[in-house]
C-alpha atoms as a PDB file:
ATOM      1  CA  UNK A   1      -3.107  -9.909 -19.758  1.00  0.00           C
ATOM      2  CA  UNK A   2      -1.984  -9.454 -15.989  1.00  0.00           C
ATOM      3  CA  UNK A   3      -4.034  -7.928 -13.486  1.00  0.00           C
ATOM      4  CA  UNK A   4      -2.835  -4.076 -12.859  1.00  0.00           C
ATOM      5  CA  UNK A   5      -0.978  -4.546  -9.446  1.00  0.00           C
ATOM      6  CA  UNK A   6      -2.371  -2.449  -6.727  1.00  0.00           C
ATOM      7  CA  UNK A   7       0.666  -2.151  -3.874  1.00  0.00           C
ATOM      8  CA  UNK A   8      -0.642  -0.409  -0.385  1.00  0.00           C
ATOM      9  CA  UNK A   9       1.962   0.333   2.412  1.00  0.00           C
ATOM     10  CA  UNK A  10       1.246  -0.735   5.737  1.00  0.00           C
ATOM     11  CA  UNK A  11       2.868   0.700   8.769  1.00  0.00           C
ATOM     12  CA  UNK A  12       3.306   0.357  12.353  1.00  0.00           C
ATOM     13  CA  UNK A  13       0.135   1.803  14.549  1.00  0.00           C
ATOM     14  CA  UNK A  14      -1.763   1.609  11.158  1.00  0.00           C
ATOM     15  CA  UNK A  15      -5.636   1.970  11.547  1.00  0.00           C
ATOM     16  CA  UNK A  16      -8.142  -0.414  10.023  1.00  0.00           C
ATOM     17  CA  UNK A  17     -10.289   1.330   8.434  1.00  0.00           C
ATOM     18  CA  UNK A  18      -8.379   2.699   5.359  1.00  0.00           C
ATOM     19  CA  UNK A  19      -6.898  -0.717   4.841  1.00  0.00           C
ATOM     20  CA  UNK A  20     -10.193  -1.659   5.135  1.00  0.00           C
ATOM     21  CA  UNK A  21     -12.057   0.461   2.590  1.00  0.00           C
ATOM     22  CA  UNK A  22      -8.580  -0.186   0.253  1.00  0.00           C
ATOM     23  CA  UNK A  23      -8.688  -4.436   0.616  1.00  0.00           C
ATOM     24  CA  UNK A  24     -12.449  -3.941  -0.142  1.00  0.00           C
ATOM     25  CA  UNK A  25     -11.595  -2.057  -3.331  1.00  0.00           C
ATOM     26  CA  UNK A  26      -8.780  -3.865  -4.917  1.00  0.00           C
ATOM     27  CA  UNK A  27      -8.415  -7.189  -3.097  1.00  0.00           C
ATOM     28  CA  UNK A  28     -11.634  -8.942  -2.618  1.00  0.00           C
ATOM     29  CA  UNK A  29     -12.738 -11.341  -5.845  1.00  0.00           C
ATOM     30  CA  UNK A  30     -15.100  -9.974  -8.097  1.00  0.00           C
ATOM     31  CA  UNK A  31     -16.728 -12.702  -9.743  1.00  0.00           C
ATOM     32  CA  UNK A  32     -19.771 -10.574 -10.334  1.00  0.00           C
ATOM     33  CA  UNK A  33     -17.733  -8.259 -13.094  1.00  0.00           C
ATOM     34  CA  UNK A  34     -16.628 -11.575 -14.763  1.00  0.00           C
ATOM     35  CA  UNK A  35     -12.920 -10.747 -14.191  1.00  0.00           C
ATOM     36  CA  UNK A  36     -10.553 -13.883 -13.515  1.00  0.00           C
ATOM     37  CA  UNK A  37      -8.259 -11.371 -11.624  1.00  0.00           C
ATOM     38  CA  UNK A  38      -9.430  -8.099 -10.280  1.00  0.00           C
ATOM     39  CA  UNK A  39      -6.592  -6.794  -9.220  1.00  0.00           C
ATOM     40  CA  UNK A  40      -3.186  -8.230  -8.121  1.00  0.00           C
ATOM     41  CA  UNK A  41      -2.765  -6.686  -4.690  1.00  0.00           C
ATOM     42  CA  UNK A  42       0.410  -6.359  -2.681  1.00  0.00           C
ATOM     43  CA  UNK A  43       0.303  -5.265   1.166  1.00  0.00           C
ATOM     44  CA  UNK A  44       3.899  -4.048   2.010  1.00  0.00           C
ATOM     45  CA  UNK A  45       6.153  -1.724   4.211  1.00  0.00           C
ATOM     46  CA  UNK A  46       9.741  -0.721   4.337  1.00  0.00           C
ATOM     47  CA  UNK A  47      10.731  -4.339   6.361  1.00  0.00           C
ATOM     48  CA  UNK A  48       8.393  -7.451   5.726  1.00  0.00           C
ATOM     49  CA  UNK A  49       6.723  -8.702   8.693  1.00  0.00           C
ATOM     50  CA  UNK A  50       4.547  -8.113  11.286  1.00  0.00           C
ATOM     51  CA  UNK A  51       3.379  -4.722  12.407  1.00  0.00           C
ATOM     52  CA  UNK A  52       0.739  -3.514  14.821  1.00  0.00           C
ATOM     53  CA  UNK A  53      -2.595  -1.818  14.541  1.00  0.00           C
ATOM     54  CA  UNK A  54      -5.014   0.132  16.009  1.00  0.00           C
ATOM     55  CA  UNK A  55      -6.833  -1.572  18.327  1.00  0.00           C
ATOM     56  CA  UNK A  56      -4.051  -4.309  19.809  1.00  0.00           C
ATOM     57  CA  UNK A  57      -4.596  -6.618  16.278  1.00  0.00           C
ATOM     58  CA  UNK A  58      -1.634  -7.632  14.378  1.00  0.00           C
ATOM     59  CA  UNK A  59      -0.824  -7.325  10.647  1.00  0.00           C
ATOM     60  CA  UNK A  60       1.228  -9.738   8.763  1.00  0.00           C
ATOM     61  CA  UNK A  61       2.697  -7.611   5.993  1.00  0.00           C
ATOM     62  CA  UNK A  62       4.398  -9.989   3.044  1.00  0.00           C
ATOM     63  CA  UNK A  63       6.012  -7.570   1.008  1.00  0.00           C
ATOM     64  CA  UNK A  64       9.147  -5.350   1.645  1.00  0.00           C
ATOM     65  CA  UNK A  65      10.035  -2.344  -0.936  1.00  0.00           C
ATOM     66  CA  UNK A  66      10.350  -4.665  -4.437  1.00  0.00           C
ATOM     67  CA  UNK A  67       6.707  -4.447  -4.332  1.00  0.00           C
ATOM     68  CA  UNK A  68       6.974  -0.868  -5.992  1.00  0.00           C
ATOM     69  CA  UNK A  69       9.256  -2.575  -8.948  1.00  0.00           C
ATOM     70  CA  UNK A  70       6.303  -3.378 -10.734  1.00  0.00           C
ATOM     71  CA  UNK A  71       3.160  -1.882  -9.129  1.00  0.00           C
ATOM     72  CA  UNK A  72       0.959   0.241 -11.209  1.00  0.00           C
ATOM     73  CA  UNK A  73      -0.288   2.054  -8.389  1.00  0.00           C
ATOM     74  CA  UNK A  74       1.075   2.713  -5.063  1.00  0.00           C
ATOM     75  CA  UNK A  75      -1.467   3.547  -2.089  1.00  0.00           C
ATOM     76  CA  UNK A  76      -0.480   5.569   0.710  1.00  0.00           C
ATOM     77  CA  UNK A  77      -2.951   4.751   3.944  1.00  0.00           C
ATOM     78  CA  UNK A  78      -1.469   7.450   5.999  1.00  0.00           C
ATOM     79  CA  UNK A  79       1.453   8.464   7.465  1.00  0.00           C
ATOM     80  CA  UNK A  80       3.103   7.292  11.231  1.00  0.00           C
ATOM     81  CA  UNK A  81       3.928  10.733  12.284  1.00  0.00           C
ATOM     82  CA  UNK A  82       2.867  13.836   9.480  1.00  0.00           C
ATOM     83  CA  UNK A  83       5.359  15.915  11.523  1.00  0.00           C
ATOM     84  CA  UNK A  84       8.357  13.500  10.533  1.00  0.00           C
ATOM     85  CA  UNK A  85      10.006  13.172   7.636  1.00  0.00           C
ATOM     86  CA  UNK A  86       8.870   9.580   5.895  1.00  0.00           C
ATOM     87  CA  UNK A  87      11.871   7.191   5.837  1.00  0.00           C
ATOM     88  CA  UNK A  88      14.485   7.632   2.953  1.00  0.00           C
ATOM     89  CA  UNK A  89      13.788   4.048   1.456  1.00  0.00           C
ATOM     90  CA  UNK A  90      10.533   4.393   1.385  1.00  0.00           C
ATOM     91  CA  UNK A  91      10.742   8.349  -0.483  1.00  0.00           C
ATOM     92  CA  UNK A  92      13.374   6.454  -2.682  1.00  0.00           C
ATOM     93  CA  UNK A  93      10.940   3.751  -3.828  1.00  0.00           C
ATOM     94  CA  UNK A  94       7.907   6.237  -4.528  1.00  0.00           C
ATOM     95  CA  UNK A  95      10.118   8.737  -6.896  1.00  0.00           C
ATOM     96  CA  UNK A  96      11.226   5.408  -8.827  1.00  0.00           C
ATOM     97  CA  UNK A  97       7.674   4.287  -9.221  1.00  0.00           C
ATOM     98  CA  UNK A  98       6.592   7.534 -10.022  1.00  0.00           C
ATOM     99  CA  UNK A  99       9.648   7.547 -12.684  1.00  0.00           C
ATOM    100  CA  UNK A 100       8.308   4.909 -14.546  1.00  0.00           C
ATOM    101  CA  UNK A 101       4.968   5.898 -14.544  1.00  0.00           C
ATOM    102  CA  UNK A 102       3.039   4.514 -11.711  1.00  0.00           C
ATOM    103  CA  UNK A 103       0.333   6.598  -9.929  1.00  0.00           C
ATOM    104  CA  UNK A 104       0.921   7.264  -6.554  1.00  0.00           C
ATOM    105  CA  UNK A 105      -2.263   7.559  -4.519  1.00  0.00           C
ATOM    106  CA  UNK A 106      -2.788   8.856  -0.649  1.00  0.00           C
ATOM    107  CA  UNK A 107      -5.585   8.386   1.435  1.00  0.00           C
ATOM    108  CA  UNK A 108      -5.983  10.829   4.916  1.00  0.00           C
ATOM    109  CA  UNK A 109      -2.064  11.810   6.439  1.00  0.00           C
ATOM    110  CA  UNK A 110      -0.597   9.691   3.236  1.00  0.00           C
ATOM    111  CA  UNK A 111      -0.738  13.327   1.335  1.00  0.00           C
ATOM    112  CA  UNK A 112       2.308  14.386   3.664  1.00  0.00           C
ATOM    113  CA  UNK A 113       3.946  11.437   2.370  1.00  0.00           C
ATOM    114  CA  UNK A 114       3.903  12.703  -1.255  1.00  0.00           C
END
């Protein structure tokens, strides 16, 4: 059986610590629960690439939008601005995950996102 795919969006100005806590969670091995696969996780953002964070580090962020296609949960870290609207795309992409049944999860400023 695959691992349930875990996909967490990753903006620009994103802070650490939520990815953080979230990479800990779902991305680290876990050899100790005798699991092959913990999780298949999938960092990604509305273009591919690399993005800055908090603190003047970089982030190299694989994934563009297809990471939703097949995610079985989608993690919001927070949102850029909670006074703007999110980006189209990216609102787009949620409601079709949501549509076929993933959960969509938000962590801090992500809520204004859903």
């Amino acid at each position: 059986m695959d691992p349930h795919k875990v996909a967490v969006h990753a903006y620009e100005g994103i802070a650490a610590f939520e990815l953080g806590v979230v990479v800990e969670v779902f991305a680290l091995p876990r050899p100790e629960l005798d699991v092959e696969r913990w999780y298949d996780f999938a960092l990604f953002s509305e273009t591919p690439g690399r993005l800055n964070a908090v603190g003047g580090f970089g982030l190299d962020v694989p994934h563009g939008l297809e990471a939703l296609d097949d995610a079985g949960t989608v993690i919001l870290l927070g949102s850029p601005d909670p006074h703007r609207d999110p980006p189209a795309a990216l609102v787009d992409a949620l409601r079709a995950a949501h549509g076929r049944g993933a959960r969509l999860v938000s962590i801090c400023s992500g809520a204004f996102v859903l």
